[in-house]
N, C-alpha and C. Protein backbone atom coordinates (compact mmCIF):
# COMPACT_ATOMS: atom_id res chain seq x y z
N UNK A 1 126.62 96.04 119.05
CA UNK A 1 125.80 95.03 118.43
C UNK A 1 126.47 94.53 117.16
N UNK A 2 126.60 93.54 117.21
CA UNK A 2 127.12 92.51 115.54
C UNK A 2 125.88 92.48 114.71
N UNK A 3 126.61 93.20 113.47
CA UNK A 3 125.37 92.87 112.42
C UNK A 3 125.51 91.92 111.54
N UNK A 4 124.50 91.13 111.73
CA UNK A 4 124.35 90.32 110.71
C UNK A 4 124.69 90.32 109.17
N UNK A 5 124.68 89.19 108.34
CA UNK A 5 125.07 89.11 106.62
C UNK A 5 124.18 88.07 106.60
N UNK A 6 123.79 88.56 104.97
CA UNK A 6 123.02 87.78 104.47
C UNK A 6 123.27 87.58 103.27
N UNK A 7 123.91 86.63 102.58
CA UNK A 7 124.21 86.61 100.92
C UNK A 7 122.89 85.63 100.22
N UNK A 8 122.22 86.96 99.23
CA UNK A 8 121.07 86.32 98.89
C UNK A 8 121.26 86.33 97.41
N UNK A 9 120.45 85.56 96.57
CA UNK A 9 120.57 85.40 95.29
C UNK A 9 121.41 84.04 95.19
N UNK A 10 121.42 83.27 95.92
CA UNK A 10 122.79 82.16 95.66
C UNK A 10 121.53 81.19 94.65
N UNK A 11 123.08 80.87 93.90
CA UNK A 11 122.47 79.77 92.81
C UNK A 11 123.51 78.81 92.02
N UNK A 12 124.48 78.37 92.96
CA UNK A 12 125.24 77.35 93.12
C UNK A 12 126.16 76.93 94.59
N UNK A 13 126.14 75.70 94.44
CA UNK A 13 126.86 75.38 95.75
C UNK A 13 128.28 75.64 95.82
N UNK A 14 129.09 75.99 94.74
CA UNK A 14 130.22 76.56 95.67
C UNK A 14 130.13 78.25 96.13
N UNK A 15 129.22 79.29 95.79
CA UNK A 15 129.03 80.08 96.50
C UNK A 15 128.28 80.05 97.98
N UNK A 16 127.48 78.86 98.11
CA UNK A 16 126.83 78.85 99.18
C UNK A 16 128.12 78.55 100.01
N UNK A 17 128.94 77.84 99.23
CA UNK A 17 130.20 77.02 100.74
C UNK A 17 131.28 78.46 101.05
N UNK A 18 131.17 79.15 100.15
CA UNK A 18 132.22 80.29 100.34
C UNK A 18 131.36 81.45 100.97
N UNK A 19 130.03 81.86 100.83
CA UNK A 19 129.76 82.55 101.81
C UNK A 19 129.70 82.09 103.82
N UNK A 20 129.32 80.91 103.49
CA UNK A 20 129.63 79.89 104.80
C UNK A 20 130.81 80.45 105.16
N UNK A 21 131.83 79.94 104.51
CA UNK A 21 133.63 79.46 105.02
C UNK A 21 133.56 80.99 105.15
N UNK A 22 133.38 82.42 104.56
CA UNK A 22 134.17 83.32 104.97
C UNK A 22 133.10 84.11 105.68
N UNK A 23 131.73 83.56 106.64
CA UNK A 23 131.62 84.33 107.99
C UNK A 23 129.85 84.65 107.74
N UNK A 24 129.38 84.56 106.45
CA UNK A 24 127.49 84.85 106.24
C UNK A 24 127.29 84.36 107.53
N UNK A 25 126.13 84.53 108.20
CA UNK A 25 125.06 84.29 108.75
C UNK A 25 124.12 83.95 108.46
N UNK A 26 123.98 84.19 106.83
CA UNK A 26 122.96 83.68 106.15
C UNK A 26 123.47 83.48 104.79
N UNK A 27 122.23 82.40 103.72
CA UNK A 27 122.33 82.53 102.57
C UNK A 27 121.03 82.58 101.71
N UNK A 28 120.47 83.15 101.41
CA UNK A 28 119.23 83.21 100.13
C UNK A 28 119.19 82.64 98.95
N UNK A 29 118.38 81.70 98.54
CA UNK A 29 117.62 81.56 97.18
C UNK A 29 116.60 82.02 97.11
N UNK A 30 116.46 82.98 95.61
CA UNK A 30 115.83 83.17 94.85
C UNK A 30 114.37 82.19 94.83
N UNK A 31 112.94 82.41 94.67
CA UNK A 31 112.41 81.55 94.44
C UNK A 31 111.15 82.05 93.46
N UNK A 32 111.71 82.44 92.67
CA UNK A 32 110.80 83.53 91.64
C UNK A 32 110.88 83.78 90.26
N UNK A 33 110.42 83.00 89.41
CA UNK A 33 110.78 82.57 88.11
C UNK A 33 111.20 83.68 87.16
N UNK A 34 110.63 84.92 87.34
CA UNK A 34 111.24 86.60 87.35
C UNK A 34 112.79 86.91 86.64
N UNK A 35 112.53 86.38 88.22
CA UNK A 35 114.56 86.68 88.64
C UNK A 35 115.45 86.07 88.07
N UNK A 36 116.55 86.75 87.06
CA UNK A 36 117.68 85.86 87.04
C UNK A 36 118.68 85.30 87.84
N UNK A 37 118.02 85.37 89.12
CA UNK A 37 118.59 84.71 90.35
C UNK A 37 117.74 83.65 90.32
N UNK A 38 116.91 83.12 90.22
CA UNK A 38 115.77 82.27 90.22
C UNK A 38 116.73 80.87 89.88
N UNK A 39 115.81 79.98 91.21
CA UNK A 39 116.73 78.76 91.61
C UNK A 39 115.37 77.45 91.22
N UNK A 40 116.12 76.17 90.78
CA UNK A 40 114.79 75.51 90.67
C UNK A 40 115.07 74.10 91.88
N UNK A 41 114.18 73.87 91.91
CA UNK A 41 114.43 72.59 93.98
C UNK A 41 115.24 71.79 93.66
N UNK A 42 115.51 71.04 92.50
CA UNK A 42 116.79 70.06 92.40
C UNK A 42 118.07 71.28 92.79
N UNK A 43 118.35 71.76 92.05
CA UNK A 43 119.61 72.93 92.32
C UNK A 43 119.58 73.47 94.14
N UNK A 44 118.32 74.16 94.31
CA UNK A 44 118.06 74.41 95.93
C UNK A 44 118.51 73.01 96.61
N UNK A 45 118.22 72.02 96.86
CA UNK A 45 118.43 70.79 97.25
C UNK A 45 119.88 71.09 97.38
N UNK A 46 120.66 71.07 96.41
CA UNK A 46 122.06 70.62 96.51
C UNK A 46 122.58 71.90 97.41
N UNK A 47 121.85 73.20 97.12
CA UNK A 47 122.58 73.87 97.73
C UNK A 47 122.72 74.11 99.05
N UNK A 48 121.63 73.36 99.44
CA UNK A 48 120.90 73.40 100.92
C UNK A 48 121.94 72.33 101.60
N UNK A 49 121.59 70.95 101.22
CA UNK A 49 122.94 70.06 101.35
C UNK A 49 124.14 70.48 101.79
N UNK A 50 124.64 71.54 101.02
CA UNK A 50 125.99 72.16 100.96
C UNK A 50 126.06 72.75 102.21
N UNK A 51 125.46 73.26 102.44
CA UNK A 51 125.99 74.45 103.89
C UNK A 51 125.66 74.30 105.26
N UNK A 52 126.67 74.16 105.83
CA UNK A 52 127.31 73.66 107.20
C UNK A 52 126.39 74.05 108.26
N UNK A 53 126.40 73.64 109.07
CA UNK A 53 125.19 74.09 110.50
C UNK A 53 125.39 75.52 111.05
N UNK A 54 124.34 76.09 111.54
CA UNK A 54 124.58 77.58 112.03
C UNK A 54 124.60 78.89 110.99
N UNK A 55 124.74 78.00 109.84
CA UNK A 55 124.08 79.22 108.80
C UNK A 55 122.42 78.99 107.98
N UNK A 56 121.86 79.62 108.14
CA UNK A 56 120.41 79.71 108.05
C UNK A 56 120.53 79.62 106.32
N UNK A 57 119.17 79.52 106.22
CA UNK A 57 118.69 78.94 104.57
C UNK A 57 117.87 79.78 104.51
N UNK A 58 117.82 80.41 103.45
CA UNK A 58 116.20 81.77 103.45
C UNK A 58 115.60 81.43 102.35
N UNK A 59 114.40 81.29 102.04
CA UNK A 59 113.92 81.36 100.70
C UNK A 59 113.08 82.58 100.52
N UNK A 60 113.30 82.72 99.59
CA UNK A 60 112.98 84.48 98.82
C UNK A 60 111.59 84.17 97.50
N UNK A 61 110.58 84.97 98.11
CA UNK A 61 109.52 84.75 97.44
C UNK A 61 108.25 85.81 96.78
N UNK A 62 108.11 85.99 95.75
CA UNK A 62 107.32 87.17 95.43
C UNK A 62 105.63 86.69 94.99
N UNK A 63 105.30 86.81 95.63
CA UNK A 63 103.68 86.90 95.48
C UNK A 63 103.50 85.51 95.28
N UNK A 64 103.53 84.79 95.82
CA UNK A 64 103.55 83.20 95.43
C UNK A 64 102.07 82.61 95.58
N UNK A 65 102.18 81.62 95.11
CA UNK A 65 100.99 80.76 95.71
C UNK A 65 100.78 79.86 96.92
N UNK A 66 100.25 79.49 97.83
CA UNK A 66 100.53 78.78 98.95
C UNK A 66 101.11 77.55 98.46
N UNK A 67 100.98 76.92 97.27
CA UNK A 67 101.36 75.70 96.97
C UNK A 67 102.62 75.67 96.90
N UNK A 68 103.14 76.66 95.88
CA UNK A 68 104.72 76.95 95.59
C UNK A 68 105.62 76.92 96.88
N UNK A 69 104.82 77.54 97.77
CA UNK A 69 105.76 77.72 99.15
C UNK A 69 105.72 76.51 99.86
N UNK A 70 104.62 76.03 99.79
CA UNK A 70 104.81 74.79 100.26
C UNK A 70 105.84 73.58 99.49
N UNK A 71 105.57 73.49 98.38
CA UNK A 71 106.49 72.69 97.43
C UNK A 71 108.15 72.85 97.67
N UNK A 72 108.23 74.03 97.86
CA UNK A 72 109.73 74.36 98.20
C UNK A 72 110.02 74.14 99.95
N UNK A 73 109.21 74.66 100.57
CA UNK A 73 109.33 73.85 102.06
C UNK A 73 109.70 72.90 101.71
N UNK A 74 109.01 71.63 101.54
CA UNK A 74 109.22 70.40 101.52
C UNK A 74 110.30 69.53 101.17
N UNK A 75 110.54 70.35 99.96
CA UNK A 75 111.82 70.08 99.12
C UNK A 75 113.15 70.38 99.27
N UNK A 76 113.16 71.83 99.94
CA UNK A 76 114.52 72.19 100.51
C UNK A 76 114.80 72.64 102.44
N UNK A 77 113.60 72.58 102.98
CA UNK A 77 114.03 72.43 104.64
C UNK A 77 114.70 73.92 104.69
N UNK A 78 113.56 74.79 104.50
CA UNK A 78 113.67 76.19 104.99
C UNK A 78 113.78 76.43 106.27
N UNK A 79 114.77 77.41 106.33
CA UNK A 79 114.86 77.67 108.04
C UNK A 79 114.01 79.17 108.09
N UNK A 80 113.40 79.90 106.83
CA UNK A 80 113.19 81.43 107.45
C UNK A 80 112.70 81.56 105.96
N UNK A 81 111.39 82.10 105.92
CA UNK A 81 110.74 82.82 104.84
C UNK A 81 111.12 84.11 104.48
N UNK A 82 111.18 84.69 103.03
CA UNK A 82 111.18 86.24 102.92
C UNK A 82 110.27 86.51 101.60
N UNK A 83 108.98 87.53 102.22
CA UNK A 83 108.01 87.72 101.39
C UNK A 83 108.62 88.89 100.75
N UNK A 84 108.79 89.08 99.78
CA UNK A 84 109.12 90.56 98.51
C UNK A 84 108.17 91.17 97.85
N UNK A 85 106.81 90.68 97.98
CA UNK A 85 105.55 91.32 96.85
C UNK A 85 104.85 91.46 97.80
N UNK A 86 103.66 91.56 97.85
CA UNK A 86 102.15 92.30 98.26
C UNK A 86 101.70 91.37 99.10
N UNK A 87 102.32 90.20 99.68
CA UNK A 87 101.53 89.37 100.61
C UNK A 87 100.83 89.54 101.57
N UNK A 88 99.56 89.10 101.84
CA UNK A 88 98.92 89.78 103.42
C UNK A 88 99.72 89.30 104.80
N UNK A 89 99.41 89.71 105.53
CA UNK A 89 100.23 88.96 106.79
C UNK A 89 99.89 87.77 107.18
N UNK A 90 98.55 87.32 107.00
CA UNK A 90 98.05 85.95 107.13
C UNK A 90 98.50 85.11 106.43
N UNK A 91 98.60 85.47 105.33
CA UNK A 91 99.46 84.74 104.57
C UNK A 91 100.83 84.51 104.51
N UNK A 92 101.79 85.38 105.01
CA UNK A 92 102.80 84.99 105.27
C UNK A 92 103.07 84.45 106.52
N UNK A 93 102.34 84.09 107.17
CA UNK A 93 102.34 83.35 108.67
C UNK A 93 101.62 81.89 108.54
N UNK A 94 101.30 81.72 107.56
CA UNK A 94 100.71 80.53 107.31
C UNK A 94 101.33 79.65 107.35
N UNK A 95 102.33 79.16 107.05
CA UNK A 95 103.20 78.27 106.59
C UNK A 95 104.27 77.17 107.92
N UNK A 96 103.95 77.97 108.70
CA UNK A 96 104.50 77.61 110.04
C UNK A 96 105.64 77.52 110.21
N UNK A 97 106.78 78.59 109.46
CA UNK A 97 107.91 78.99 109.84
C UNK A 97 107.98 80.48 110.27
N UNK A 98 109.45 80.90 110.82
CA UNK A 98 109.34 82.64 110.71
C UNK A 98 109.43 83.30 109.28
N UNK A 99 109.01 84.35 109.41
CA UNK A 99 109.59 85.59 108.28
C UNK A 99 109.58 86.54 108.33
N UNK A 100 110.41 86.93 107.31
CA UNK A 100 111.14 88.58 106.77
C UNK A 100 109.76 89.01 106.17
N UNK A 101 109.28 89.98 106.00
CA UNK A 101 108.44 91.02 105.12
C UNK A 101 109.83 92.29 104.79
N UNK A 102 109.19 92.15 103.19
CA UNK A 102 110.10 93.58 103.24
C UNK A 102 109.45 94.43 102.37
N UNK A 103 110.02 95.79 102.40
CA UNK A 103 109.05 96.80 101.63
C UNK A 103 110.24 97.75 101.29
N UNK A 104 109.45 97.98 100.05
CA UNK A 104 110.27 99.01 99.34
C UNK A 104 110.18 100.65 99.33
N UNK A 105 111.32 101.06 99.28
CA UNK A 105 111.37 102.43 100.32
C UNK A 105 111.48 103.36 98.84
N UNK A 106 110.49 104.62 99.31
CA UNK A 106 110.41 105.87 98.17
C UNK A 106 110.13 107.11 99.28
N UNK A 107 110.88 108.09 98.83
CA UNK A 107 109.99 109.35 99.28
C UNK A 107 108.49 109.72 99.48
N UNK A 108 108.36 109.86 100.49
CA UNK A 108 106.87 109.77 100.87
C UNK A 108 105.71 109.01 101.35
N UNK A 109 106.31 107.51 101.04
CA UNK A 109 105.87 106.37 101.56
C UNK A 109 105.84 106.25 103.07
N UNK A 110 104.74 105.62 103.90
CA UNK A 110 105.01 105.80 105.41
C UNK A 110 104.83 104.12 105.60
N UNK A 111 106.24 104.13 105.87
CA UNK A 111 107.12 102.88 105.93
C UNK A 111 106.10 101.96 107.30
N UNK A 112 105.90 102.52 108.54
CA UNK A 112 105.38 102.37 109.79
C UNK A 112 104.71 102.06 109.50
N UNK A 113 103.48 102.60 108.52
CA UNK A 113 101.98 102.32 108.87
C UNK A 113 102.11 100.92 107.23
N UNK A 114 102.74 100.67 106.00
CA UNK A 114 103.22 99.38 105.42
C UNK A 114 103.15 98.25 106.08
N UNK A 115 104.06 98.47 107.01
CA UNK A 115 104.69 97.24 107.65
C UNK A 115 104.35 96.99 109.17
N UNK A 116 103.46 97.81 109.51
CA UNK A 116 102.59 97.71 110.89
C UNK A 116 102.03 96.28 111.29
N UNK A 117 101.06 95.80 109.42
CA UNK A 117 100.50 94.41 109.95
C UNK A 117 101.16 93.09 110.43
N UNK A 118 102.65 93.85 109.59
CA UNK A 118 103.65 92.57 109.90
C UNK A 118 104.09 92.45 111.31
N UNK A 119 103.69 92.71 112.30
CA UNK A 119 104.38 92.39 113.57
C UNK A 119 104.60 91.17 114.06
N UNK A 120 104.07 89.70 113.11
CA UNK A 120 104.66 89.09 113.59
C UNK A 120 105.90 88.24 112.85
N UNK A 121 106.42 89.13 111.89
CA UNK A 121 107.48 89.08 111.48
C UNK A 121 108.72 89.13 111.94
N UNK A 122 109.79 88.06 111.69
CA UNK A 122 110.47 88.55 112.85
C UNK A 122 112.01 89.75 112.39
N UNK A 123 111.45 90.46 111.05
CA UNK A 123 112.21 91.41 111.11
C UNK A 123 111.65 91.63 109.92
N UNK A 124 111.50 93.60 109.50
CA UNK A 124 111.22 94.45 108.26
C UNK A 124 112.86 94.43 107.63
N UNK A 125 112.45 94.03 106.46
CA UNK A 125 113.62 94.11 105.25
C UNK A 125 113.55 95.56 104.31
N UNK A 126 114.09 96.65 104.25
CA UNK A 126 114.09 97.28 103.31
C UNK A 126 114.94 97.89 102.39
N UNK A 127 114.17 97.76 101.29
CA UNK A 127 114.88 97.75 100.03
C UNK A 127 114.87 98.86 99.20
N UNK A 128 115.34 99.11 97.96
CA UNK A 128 115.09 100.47 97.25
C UNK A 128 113.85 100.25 96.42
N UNK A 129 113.26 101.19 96.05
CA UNK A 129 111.93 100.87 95.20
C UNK A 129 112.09 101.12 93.78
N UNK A 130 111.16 99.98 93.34
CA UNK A 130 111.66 100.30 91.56
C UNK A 130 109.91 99.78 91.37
N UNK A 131 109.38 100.64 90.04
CA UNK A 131 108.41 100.33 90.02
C UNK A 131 107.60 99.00 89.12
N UNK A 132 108.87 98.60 88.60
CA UNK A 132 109.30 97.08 88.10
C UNK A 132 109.27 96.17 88.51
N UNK A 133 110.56 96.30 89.61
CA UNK A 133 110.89 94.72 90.18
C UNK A 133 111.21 94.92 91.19
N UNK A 134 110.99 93.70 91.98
CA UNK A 134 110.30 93.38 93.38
C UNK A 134 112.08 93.04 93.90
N UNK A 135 112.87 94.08 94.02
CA UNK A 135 114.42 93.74 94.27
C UNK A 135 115.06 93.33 93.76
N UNK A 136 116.48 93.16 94.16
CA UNK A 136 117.39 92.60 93.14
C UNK A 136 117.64 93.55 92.30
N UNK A 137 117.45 95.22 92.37
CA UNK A 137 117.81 96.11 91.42
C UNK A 137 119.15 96.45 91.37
N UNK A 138 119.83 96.84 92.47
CA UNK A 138 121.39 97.10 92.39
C UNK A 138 121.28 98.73 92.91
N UNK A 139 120.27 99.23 93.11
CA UNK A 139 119.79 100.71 93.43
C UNK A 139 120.21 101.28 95.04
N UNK A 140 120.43 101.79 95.48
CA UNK A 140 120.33 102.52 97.07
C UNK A 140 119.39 102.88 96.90
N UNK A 141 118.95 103.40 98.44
CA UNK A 141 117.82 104.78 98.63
C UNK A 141 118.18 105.19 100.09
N UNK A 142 117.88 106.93 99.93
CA UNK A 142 117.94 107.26 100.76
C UNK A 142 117.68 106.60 102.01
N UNK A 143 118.98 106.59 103.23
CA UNK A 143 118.68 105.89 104.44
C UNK A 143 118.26 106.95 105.03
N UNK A 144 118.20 108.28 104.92
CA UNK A 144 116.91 108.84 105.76
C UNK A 144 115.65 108.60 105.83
N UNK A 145 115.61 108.29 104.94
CA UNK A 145 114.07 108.07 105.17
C UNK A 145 113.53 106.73 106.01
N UNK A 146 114.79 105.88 106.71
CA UNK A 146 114.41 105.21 107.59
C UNK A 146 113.51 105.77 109.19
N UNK A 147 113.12 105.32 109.72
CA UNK A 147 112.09 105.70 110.60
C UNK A 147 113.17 105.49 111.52
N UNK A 148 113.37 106.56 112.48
CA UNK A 148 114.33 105.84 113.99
C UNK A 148 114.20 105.01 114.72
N UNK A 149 112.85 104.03 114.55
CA UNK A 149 112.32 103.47 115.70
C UNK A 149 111.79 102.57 114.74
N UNK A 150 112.00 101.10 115.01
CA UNK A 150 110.99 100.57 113.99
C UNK A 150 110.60 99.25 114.89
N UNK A 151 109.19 98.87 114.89
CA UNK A 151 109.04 97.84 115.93
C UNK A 151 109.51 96.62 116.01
N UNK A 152 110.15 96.02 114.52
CA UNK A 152 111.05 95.18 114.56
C UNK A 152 112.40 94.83 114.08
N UNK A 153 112.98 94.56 114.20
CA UNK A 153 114.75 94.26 113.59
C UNK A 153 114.53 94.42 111.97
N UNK A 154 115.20 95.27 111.57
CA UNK A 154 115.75 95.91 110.40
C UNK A 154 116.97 95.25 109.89
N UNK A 155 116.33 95.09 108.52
CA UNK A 155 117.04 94.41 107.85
C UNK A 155 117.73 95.23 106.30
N UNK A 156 118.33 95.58 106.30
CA UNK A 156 118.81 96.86 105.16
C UNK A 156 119.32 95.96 104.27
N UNK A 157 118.86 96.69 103.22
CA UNK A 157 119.08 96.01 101.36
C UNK A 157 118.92 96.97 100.68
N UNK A 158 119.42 96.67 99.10
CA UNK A 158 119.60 97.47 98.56
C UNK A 158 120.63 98.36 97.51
N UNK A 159 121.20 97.98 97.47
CA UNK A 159 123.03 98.53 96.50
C UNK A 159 123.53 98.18 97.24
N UNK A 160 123.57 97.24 98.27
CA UNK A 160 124.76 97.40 99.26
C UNK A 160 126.50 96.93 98.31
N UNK A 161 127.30 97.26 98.69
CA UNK A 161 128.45 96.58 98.17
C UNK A 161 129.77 96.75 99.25
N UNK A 162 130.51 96.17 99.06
CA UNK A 162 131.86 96.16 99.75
C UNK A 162 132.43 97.50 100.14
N UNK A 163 131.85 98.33 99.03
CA UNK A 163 132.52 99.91 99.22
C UNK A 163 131.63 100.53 99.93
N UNK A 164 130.34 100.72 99.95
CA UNK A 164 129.15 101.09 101.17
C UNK A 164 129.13 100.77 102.55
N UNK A 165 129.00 99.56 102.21
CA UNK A 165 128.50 99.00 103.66
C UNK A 165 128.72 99.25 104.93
N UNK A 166 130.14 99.73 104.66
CA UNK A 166 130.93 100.23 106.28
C UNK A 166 129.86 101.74 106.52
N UNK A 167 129.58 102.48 105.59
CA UNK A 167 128.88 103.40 105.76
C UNK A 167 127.33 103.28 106.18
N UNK A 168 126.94 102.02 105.08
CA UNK A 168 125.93 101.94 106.10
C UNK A 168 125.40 101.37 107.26
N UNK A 169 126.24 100.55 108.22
CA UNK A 169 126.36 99.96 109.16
C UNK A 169 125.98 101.18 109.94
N UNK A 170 127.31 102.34 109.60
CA UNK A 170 127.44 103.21 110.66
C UNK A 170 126.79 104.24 110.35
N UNK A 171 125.75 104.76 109.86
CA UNK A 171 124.47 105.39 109.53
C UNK A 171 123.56 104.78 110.04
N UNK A 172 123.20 103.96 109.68
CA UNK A 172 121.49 103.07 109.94
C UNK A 172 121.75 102.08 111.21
N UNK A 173 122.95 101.64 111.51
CA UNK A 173 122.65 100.74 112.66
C UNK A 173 121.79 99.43 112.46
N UNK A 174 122.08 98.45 111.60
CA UNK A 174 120.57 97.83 111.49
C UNK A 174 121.10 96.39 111.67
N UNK A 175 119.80 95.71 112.26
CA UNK A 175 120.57 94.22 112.77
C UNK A 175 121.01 93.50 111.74
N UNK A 176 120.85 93.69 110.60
CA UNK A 176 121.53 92.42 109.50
C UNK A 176 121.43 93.62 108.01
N UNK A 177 122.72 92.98 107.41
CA UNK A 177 122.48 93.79 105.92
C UNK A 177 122.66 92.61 105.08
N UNK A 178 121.56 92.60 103.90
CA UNK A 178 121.43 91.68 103.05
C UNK A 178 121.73 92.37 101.53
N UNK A 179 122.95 91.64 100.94
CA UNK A 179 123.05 91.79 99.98
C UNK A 179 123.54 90.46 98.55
N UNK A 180 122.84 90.78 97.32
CA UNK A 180 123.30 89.86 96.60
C UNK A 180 123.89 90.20 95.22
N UNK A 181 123.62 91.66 94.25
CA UNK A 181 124.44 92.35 92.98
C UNK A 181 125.49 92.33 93.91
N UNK A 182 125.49 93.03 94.62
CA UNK A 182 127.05 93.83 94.95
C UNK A 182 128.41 92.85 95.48
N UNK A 183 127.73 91.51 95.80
CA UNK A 183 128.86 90.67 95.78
C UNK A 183 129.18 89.70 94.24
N UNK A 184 128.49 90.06 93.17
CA UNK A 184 128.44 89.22 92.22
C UNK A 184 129.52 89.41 91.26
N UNK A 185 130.19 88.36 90.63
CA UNK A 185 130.62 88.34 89.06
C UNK A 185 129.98 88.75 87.73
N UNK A 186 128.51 88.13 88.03
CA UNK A 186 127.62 88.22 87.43
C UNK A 186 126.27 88.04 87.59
N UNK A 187 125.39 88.18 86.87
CA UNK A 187 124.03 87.98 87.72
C UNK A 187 123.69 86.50 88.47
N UNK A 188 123.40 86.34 89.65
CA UNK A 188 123.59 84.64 89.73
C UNK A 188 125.06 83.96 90.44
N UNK A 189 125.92 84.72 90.09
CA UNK A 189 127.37 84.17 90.45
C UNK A 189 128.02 85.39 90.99
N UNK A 190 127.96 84.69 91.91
CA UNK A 190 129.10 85.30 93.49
C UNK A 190 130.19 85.12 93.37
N UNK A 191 130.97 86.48 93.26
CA UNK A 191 132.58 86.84 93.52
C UNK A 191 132.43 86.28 94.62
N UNK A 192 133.83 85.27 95.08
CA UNK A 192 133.83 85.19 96.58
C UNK A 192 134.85 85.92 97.50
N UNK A 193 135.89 86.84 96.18
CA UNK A 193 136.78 88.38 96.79
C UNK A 193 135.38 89.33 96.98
N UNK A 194 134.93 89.76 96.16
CA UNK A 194 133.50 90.20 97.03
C UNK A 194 133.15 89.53 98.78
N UNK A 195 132.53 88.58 98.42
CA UNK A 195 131.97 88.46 99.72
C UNK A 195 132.77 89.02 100.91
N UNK A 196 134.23 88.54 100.61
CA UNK A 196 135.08 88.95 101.96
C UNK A 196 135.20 90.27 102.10
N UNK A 197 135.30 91.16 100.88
CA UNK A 197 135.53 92.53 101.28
C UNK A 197 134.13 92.71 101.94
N UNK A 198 133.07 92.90 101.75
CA UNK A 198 131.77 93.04 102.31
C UNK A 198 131.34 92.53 103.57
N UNK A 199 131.93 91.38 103.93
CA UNK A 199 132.19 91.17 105.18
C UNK A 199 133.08 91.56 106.03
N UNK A 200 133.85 91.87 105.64
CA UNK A 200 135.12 92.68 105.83
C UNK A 200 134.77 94.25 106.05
N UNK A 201 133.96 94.74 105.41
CA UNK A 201 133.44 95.85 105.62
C UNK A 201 132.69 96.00 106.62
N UNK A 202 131.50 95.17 106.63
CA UNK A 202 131.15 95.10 108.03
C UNK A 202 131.37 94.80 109.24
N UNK A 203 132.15 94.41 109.31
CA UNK A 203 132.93 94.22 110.58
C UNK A 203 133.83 94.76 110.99
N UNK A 204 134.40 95.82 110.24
CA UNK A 204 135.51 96.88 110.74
C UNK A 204 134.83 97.81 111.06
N UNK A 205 133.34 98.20 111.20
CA UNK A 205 132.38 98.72 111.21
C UNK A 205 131.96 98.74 112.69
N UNK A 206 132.25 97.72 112.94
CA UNK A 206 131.71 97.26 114.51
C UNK A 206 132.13 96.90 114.88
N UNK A 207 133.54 96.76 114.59
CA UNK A 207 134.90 96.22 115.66
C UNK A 207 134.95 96.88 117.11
């Protein structure tokens, strides 16, 4: 199985064109005033513009309001939602695209019965837990504590970086790994020698 990439946190268009040109599957904005990844719709616009057909557009969203999500629909031509905070499932199905739910992973937490309501999601994202912020920490967590069986496509986040990833491909098995510190210069700005080693990692992984 080929696993997917996802370079999230983008917040200029020449990283969106260089995760494109060297192989993403995906790219993420930020949509969360929070975050110093946090993108505003003129900037999303351009970046959306920017990137070539066959790579998906994600927008990344924490506890939003239906309006906000809608405002950014409109504005930037989302291909795929990703809820990060406490959303109900009705609510993240509202909108009449697909989405990611993701949840944040701690010892003891029962991941299954979290992310149960989401089934019609079309994949669980998980991340490390911080009791702060809703991702984007730069943290791992234990991949045992992944469940062996999960009812939908797994999406692993989390510390990932260029030097991990091959490891966790081949530990967890999971259909897509999304990462956005571990390819960065800085917060916001994407190394694009990052990206390739990280893609590069994953794919020697599953060669």
């Amino acid at each position: 199985m080929r696993t997917r990439i996802k370079i999230c946190g983008i917040t200029r268009v020449e990283d969106a064109r260089a995760a494109a040109e060297l192989g993403a599957d995906a790219v993420g904005m930020v949509f969360y005033a929070p975050s110093p990844r946090n993108v505003g719709l003129d900037q999303a616009r351009e970046i959306v513009a920017s990137i070539p057909p066959f790579v998906s557009v994600v927008g990344l969203f924490v506890n939003p309001t239906p309006e906000w999500v809608e405002s950014v629909q409109q504005a930037c031509a989302l291909e795929l939602l990703q809820f990060h905070g406490d959303e109900a499932p009705d609510f993240c199905g509202r909108f009449g695209l697909p989405y990611i739910k993701a949840a944040r992973v701690r010892a003891g937490a029962d991941l299954v019965q979290c992310l149960s309501p989401y089934q019609a999601a079309r994949g669980w994202l998980l991340d490390a837990y911080d009791d702060q912020r809703y991702g984007g920490t730069g943290a791992t967590f234990d991949w045992k504590l992944i469940p062996r069986e999960l009812a939908r496509p797994l999406i692993l986040s989390g510390g990932l970086t260029p030097e991990n990833v091959g490891a966790a491909v081949r530990q967890v098995s999971p259909w897509a790994v999304d990462v956005s510190s571990g390819v960065e210069a800085a917060k916001g700005i994407k190394d694009a020698a990052k990206i390739a080693a990280f893609i590069a990692g994953v794919k020697n992984e599953i060669a």
